[in-house]
Protein backbone atom coordinates (compact mmCIF):
# COMPACT_ATOMS: atom_id res chain seq x y z
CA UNK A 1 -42.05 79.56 -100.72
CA UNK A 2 -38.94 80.04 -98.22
CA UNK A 3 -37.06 77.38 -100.33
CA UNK A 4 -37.71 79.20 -103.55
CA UNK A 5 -36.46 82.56 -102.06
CA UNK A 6 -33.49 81.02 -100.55
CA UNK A 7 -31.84 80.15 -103.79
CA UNK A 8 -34.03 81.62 -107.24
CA UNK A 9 -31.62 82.17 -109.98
CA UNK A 10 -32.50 83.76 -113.40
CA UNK A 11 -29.80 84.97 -115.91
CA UNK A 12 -30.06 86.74 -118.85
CA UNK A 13 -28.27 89.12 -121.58
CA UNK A 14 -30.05 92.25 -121.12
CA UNK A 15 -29.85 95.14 -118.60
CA UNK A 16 -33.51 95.70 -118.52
CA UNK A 17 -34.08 91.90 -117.37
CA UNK A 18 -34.36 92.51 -113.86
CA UNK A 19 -37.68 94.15 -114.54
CA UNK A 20 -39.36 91.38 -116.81
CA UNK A 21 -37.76 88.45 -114.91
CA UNK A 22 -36.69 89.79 -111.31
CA UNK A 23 -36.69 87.19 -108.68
CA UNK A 24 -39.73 88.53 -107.11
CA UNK A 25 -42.70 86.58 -105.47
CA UNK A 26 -44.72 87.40 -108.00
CA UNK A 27 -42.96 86.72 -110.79
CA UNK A 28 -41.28 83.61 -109.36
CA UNK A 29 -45.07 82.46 -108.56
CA UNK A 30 -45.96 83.25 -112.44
CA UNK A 31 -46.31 80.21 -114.89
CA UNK A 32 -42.78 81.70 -116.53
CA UNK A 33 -40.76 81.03 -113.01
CA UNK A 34 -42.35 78.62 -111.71
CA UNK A 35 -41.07 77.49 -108.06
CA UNK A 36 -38.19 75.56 -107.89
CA UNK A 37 -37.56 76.31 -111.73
CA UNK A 38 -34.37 77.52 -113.44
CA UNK A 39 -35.23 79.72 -116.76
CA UNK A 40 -32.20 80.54 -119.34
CA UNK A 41 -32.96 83.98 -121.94
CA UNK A 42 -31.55 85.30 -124.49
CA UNK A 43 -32.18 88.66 -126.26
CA UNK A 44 -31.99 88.77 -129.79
CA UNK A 45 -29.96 91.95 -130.86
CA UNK A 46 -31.86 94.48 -131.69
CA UNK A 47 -35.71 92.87 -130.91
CA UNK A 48 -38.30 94.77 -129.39
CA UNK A 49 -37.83 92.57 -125.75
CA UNK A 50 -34.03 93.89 -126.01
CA UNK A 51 -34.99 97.46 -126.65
CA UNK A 52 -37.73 97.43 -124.09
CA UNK A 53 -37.07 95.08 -121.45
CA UNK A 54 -39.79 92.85 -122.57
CA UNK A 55 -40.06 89.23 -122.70
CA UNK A 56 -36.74 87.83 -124.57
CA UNK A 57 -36.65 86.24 -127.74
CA UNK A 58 -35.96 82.67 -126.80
CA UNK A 59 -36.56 81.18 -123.62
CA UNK A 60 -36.83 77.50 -121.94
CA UNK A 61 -37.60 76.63 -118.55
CA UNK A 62 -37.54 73.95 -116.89
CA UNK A 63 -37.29 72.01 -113.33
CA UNK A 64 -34.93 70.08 -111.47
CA UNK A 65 -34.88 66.42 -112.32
CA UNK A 66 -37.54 66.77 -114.93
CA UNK A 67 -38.86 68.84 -117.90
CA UNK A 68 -36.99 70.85 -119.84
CA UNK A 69 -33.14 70.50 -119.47
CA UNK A 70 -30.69 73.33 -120.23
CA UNK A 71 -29.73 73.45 -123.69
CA UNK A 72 -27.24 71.17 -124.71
CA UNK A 73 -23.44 72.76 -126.03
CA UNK A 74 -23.44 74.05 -129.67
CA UNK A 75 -21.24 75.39 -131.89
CA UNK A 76 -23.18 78.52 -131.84
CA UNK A 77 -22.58 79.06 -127.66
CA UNK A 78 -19.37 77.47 -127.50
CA UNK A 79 -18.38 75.03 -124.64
CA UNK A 80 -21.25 75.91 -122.37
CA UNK A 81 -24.46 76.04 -125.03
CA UNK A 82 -24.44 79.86 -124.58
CA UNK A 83 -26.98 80.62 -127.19
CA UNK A 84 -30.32 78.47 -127.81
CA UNK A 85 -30.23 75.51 -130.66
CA UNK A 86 -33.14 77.94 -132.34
CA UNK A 87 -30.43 80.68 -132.87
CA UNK A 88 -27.76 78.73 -133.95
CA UNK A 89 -26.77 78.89 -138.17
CA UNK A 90 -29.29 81.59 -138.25
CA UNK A 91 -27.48 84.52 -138.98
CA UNK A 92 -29.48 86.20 -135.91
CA UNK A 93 -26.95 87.56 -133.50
CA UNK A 94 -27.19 86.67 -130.09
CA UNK A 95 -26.56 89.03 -126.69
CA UNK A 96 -23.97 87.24 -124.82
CA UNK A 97 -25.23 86.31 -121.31
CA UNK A 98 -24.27 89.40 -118.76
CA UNK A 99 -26.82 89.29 -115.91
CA UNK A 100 -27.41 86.50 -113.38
CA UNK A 101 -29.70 87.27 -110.30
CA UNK A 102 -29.65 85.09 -107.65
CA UNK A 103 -32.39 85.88 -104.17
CA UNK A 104 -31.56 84.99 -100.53
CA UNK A 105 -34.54 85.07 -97.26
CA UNK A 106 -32.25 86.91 -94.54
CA UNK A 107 -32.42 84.59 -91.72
CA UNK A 108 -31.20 84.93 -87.74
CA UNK A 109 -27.99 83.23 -88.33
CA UNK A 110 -27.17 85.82 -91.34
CA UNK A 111 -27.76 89.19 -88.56
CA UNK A 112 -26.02 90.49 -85.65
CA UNK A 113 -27.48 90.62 -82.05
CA UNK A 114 -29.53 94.10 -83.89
CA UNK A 115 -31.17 92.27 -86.31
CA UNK A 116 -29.25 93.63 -89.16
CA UNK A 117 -27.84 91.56 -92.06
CA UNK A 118 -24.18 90.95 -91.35
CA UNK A 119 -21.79 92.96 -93.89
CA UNK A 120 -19.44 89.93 -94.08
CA UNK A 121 -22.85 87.78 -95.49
CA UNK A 122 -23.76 90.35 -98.01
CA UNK A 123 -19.89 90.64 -99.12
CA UNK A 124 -19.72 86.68 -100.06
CA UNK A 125 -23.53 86.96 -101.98
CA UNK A 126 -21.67 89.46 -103.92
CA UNK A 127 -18.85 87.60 -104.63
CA UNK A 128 -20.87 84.55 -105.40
CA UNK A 129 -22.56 86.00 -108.11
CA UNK A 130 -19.58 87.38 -109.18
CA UNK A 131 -17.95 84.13 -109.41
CA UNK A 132 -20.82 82.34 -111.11
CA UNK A 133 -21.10 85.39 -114.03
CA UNK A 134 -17.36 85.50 -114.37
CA UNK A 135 -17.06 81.72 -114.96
CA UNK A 136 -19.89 81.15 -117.12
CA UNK A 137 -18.66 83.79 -119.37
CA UNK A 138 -14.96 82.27 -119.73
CA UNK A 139 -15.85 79.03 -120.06
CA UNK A 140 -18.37 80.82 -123.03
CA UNK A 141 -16.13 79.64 -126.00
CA UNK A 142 -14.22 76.53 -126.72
CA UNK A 143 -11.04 76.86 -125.03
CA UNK A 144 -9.09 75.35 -121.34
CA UNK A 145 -12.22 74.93 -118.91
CA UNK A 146 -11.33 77.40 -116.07
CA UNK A 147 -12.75 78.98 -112.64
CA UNK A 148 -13.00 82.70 -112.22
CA UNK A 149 -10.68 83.66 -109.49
CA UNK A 150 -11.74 86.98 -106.98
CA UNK A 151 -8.45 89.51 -107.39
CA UNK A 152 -9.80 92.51 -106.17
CA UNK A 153 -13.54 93.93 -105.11
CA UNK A 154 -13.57 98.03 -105.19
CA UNK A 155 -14.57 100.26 -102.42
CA UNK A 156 -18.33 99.48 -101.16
CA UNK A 157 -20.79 101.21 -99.72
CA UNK A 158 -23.62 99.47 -97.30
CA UNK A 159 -26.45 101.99 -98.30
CA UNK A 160 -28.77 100.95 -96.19
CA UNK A 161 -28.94 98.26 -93.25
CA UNK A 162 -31.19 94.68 -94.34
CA UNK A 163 -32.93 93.01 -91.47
CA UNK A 164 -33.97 89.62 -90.79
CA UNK A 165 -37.00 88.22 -92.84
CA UNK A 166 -35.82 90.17 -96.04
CA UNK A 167 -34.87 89.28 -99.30
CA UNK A 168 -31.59 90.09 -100.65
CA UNK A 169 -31.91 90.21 -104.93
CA UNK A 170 -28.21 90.43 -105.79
CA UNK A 171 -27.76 91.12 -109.43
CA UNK A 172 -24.46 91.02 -111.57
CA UNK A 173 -23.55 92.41 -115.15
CA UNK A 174 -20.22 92.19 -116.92
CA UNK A 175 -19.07 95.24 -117.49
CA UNK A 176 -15.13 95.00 -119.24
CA UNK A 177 -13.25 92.26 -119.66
CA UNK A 178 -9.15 92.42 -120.65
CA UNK A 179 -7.20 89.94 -122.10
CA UNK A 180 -6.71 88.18 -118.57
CA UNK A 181 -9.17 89.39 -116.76
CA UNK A 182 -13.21 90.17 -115.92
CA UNK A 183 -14.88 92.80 -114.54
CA UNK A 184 -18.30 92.88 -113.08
CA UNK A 185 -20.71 95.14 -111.61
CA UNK A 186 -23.06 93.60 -109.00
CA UNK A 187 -25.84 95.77 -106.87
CA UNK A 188 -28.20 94.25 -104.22
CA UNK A 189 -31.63 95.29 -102.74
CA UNK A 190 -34.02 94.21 -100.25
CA UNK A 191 -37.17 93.97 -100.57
CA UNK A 192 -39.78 93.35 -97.56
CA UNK A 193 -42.08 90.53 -99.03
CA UNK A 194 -44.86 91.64 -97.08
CA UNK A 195 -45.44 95.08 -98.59
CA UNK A 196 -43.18 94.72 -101.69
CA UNK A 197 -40.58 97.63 -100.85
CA UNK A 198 -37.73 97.92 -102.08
CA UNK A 199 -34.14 99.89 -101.63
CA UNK A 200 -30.62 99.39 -103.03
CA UNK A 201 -28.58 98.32 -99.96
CA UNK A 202 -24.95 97.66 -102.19
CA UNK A 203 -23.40 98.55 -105.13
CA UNK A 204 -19.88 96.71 -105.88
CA UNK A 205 -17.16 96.48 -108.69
CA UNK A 206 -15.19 93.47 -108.45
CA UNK A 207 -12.21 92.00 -110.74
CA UNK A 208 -11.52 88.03 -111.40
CA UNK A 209 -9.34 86.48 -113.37
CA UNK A 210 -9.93 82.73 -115.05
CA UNK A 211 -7.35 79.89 -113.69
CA UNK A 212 -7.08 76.57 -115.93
CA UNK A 213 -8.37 73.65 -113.74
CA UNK A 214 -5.58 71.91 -115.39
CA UNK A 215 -3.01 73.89 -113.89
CA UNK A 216 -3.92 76.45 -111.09
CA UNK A 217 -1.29 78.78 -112.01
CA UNK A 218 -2.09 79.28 -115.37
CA UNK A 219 -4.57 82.46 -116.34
CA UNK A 220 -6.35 81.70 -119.41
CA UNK A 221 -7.30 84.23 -121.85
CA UNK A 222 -11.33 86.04 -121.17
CA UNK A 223 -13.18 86.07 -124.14
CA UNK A 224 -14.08 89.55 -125.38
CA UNK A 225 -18.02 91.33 -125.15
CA UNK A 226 -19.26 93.64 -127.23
CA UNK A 227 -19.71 97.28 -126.05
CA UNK A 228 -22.54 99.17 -127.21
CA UNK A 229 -20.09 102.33 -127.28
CA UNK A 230 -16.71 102.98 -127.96
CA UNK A 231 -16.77 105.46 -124.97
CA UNK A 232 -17.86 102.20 -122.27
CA UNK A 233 -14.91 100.44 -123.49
CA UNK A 234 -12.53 103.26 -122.79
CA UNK A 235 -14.09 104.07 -119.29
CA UNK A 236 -14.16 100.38 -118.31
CA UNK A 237 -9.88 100.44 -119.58
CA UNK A 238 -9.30 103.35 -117.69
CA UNK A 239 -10.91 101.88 -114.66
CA UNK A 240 -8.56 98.35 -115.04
CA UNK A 241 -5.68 100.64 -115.60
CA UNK A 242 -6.30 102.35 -112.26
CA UNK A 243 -6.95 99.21 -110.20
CA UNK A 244 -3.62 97.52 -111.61
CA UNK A 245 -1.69 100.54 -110.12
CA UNK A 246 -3.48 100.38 -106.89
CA UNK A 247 -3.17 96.75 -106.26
CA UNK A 248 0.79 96.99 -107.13
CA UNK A 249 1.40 99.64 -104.58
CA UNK A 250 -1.14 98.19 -101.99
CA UNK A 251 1.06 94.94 -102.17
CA UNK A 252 4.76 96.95 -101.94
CA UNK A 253 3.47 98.86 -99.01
CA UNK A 254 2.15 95.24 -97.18
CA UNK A 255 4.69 94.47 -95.13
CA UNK A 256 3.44 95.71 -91.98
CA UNK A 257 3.00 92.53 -89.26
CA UNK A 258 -0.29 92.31 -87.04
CA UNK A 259 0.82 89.88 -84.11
CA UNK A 260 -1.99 87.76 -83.37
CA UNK A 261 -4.09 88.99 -80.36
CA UNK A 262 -6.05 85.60 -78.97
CA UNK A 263 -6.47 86.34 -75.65
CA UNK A 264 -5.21 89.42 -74.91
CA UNK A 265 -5.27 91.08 -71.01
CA UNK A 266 -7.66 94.40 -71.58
CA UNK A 267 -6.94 95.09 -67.80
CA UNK A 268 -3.54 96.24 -68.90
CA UNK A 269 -4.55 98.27 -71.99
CA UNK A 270 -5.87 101.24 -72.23
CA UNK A 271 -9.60 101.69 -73.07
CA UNK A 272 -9.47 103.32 -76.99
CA UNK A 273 -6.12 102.52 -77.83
CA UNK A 274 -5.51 100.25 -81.18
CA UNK A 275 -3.83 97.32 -78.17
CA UNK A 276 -7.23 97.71 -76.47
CA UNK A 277 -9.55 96.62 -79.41
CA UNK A 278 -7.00 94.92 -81.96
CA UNK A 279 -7.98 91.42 -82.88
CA UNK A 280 -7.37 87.85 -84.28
CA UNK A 281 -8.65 85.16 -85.39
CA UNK A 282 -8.00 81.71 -86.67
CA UNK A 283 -9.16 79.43 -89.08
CA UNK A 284 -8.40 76.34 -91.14
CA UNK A 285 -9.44 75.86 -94.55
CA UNK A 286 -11.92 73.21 -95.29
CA UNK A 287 -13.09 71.61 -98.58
CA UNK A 288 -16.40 73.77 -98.16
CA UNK A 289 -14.35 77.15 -97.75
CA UNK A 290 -12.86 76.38 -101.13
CA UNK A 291 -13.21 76.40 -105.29
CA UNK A 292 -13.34 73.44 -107.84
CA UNK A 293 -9.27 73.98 -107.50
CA UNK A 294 -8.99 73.88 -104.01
CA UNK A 295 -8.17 77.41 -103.23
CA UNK A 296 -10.54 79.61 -100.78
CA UNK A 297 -13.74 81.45 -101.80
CA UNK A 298 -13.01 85.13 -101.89
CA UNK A 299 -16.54 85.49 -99.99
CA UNK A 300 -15.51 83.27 -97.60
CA UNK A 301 -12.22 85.26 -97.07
CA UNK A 302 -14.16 88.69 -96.96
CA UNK A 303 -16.85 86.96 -94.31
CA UNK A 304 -14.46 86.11 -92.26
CA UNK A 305 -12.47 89.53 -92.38
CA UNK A 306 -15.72 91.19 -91.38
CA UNK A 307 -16.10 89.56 -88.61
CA UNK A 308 -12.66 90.60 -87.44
CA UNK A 309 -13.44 94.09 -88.37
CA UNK A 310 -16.38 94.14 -86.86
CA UNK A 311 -15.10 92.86 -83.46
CA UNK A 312 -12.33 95.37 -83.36
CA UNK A 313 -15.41 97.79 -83.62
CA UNK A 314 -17.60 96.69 -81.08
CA UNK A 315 -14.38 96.51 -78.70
CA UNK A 316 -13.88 100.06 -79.20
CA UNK A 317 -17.29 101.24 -79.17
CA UNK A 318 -19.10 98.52 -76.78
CA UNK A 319 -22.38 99.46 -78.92
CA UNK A 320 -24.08 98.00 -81.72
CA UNK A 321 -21.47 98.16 -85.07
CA UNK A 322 -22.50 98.05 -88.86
CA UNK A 323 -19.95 98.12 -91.81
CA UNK A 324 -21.06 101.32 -93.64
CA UNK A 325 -18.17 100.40 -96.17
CA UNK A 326 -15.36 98.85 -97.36
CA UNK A 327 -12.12 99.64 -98.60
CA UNK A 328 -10.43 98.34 -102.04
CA UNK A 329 -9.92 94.51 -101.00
CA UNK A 330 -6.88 92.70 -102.59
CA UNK A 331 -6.39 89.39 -102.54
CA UNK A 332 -2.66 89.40 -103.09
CA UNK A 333 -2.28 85.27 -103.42
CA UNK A 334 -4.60 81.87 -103.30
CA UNK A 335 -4.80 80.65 -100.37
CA UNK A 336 -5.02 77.00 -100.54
CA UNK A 337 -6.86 74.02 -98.75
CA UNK A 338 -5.29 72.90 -95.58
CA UNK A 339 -3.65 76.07 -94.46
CA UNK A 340 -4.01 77.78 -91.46
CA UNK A 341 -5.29 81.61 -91.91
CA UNK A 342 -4.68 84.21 -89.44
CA UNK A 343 -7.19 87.13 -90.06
CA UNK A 344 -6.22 90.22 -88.14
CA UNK A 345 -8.11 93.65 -87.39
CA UNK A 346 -6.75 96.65 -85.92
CA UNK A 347 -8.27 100.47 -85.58
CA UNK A 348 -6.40 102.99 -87.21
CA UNK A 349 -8.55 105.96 -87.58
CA UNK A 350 -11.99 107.61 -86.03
CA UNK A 351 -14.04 110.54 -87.33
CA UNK A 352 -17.04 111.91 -84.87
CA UNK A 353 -19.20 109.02 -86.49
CA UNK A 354 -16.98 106.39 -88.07
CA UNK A 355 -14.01 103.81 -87.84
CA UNK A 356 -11.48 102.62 -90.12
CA UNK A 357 -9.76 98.72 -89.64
CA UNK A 358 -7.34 97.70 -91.29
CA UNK A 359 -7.39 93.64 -91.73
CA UNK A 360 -4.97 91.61 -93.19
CA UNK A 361 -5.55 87.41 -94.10
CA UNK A 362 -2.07 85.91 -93.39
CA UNK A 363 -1.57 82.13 -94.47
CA UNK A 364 0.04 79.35 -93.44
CA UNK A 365 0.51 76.37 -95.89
CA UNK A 366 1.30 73.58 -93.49
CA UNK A 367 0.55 70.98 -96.15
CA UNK A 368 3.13 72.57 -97.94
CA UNK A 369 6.21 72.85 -95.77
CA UNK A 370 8.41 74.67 -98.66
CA UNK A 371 6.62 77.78 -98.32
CA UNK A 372 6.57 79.88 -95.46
CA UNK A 373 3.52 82.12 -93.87
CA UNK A 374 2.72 85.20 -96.60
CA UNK A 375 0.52 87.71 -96.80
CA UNK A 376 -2.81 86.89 -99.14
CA UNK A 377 -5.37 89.40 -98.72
CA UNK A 378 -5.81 93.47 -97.21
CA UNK A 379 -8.86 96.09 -96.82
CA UNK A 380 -9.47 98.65 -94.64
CA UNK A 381 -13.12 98.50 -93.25
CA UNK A 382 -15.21 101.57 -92.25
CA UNK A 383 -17.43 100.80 -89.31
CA UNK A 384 -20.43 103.15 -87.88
CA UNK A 385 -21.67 102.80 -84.30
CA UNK A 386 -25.29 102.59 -83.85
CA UNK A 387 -28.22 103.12 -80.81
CA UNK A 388 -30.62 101.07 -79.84
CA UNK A 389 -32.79 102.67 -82.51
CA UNK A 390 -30.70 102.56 -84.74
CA UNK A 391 -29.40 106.25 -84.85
CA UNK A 392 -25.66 107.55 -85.17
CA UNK A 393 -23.82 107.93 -82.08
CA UNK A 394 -20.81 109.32 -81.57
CA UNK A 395 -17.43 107.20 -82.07
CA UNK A 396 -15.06 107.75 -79.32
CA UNK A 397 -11.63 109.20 -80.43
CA UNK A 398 -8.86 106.75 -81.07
CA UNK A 399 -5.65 107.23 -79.06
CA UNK A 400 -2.38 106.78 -80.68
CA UNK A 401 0.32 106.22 -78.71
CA UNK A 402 3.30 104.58 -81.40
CA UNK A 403 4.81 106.50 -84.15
CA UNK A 404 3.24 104.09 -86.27
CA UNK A 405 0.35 104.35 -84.94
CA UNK A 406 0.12 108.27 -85.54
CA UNK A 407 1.36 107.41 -89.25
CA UNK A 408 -1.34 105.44 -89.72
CA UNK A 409 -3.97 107.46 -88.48
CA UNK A 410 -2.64 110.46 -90.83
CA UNK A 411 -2.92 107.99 -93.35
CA UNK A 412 -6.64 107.56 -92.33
CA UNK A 413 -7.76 110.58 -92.24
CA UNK A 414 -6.51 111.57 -96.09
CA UNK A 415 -8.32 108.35 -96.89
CA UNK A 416 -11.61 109.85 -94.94
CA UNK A 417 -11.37 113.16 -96.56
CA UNK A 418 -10.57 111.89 -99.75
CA UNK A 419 -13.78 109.93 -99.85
CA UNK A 420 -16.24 112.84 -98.16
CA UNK A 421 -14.35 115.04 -101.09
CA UNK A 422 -15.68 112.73 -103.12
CA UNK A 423 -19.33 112.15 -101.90
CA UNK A 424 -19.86 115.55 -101.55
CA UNK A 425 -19.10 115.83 -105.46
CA UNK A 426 -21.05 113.20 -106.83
CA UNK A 427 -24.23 114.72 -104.72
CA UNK A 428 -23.56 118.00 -106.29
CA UNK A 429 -23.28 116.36 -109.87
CA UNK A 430 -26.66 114.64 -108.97
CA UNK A 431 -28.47 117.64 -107.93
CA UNK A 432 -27.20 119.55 -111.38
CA UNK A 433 -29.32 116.81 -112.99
């Protein structure tokens, strides 16, 4: 049963889908998703199962390296077999496929010394089923093959802390998709398997953009979904309008230079300071950190810059850290296999109960010796420090002794307000309702 958790994927093109064919025990023990099976559904515009969340119009299921296989291309699903042979030259139109849900056991090696998931190991299941969504759908229609490419994942929140022995049900929709680019909306819960209970621990908005495998520097054009009102597509342009801006002035303003810290001498720092708890660390890029094209995972990236974060926590705290959220992350350029990656974390602003790091990726292409080290990916991470029982404690003031420094923690703090502002209106809107 483990092995089924660890890796159950069902996909779909409805939004109600999660409730007919969630990647639940039960329902991956029913004859429908059976263990070890993969299951393919479409919805049939308008049908009762579309309306209602029931059982979709055409389905086939199947098991690895027997039974049913997955249906074959067509012209009526393009390059990938999108829609079922049944479907195809009937005049019945289709849903395009927008939901894949994917379920993970949370294991030891996945937590921190607490027990609690790591937020760098939920980040990459995010971006994994952003990936898989986001390249299924380009590669929808006859046209260059390509791989969706992470450019930017939105500001998110860590709800609520998973533990070890839990399953993670990530879940991803397309939501808008421009001429060049995708993007998708992915939530995750945990559920305890031994009573059933569940709770939303993420909610995420991440952007991709599809790269010919032919040539890695060419962005093919995303085929276009339907909306089922004029008013989504509008919102969902408004939102790629906004994120463009943002990720042009993030990248203008990313010059600033961490020095790597290795092994720095504490003895000499003061406790508190951004010296004392600033940190590095360095990597090189492997075949398994990296795409069909050879570039880096964007998960593997964000793990990785977690990690960092949450060192530069713990150093300033020396109690038990969680990531309660994280920053717009940009990922500025590919980073590509063989280089050298310098991942670095420093504090730059504390409230009475949280901390804000700033990590940057920096790259070095040794394999390619005509360009120099550049800057491929930024965030700022919010950190919360934790008891033994998992209550609040207080964070312990950062002290700023640079110019820079106090720039940046001014810079912080609008960012913190800006954010409570925020919260504090979207729980007022809630409680109208």
């Amino acid at each position: 049963m483990a092995a089924v958790l660890k890796r159950a994927l069902v996909w779909a093109g409805a939004r109600e889908l999660p409730r007919c064919h969630g990647a639940s025990p039960s329902r991956l023990r029913s004859g429908l998703c059976r263990p070890g099976s993969w299951v393919e559904c479409w919805h049939v515009a308008g049908s009762v199962s579309s309306r209602r969340g029931g059982v979709p119009a055409r389905c086939r299921t199947g098991r690895p390296g027997g039974g049913a296989t997955p249906p074959p291309p067509s012209a009526a699903g393009g390059s990938s077999g999108r829609f079922p042979p049944a479907l195809a030259g009937s005049g019945v139109q289709a849903v395009p496929v927008t939901l894949v849900a994917s379920a993970w056991i949370m294991r030891p090696d996945d937590a921190n010394i607490a027990g609690n998931v790591h937020g760098g190991t939920i980040l990459k299941m995010i971006e994994e089923a952003g990936a898989i969504i986001s390249t299924r759908h380009c590669n929808s229609q006859a046209g260059e093959p390509c791989v969706a490419a992470l450019a930017r994942v939105e500001r998110t929140d860590f709800l609520s802390p998973m533990c070890i022995g839990e399953v993670a049900n990530v879940s991803a929709e397309i939501t808008y998709t421009s001429r060049h680019s995708v993007e998708v909306q992915v939530n995750v819960m945990s559920e305890n398997i031994l009573t059933g209970a569940k709770k939303v621990t993420n909610k995420a908005t991440l952007w991709y953009v599809p790269l010919s495998l032919k040539n890695v520097n060419k962005v093919v054009e995303v085929p276009p979904i339907q909306y089922a009102r004029k008013e989504q597509e509008d919102e969902g342009k408004k939102r790629y309008e906004e994120q463009k801006l943002d990720r042009l002035e993030t990248k203008q303003r990313n010059g600033d230079v961490i020095f790597p810290v290795i092994n720095p001498d504490r003895q000499t720092k003061e406790p508190h300071t951004v010296g004392y708890s600033q940190s590095s660390l360095i990597h090189l890029v492997g075949p398994s950190d990296c795409t069909l094209l050879g570039f880096v995972h964007g998960g593997v990236t964000m793990k990785l810059m977690d990690e960092v974060a949450g060192i530069v926590a713990a150093r300033h705290c020396k109690t038990n850290i969680v990531t309660a959220s994280v920053d717009a992350i940009n990922f500025h350029e590919k980073i590509k296999k063989g280089s050298v990656i310098t991942i670095s974390g420093r504090m730059t602003f504390t409230s009475n109960k949280s901390m804000e790091i700033e990590v940057f990726v920096d790259a070095d292409p040794f394999v390619d010796e005509s360009r120099g080290r550049y800057r491929a990916v930024s965030a700022f991470f919010t950190y919360v420090s934790l008891s033994k029982e998992g209550k609040p404690l207080p964070v312990p003031q950062l002290l700023t002794e640079t110019e820079d420094e106090k720039r940046r923690f001014e810079e912080g703090k609008g960012r913190y307000l800006q954010t409570k502002a925020k919260r504090q209106a979207q729980m007022q809107q809630a409680a109208q309702h």
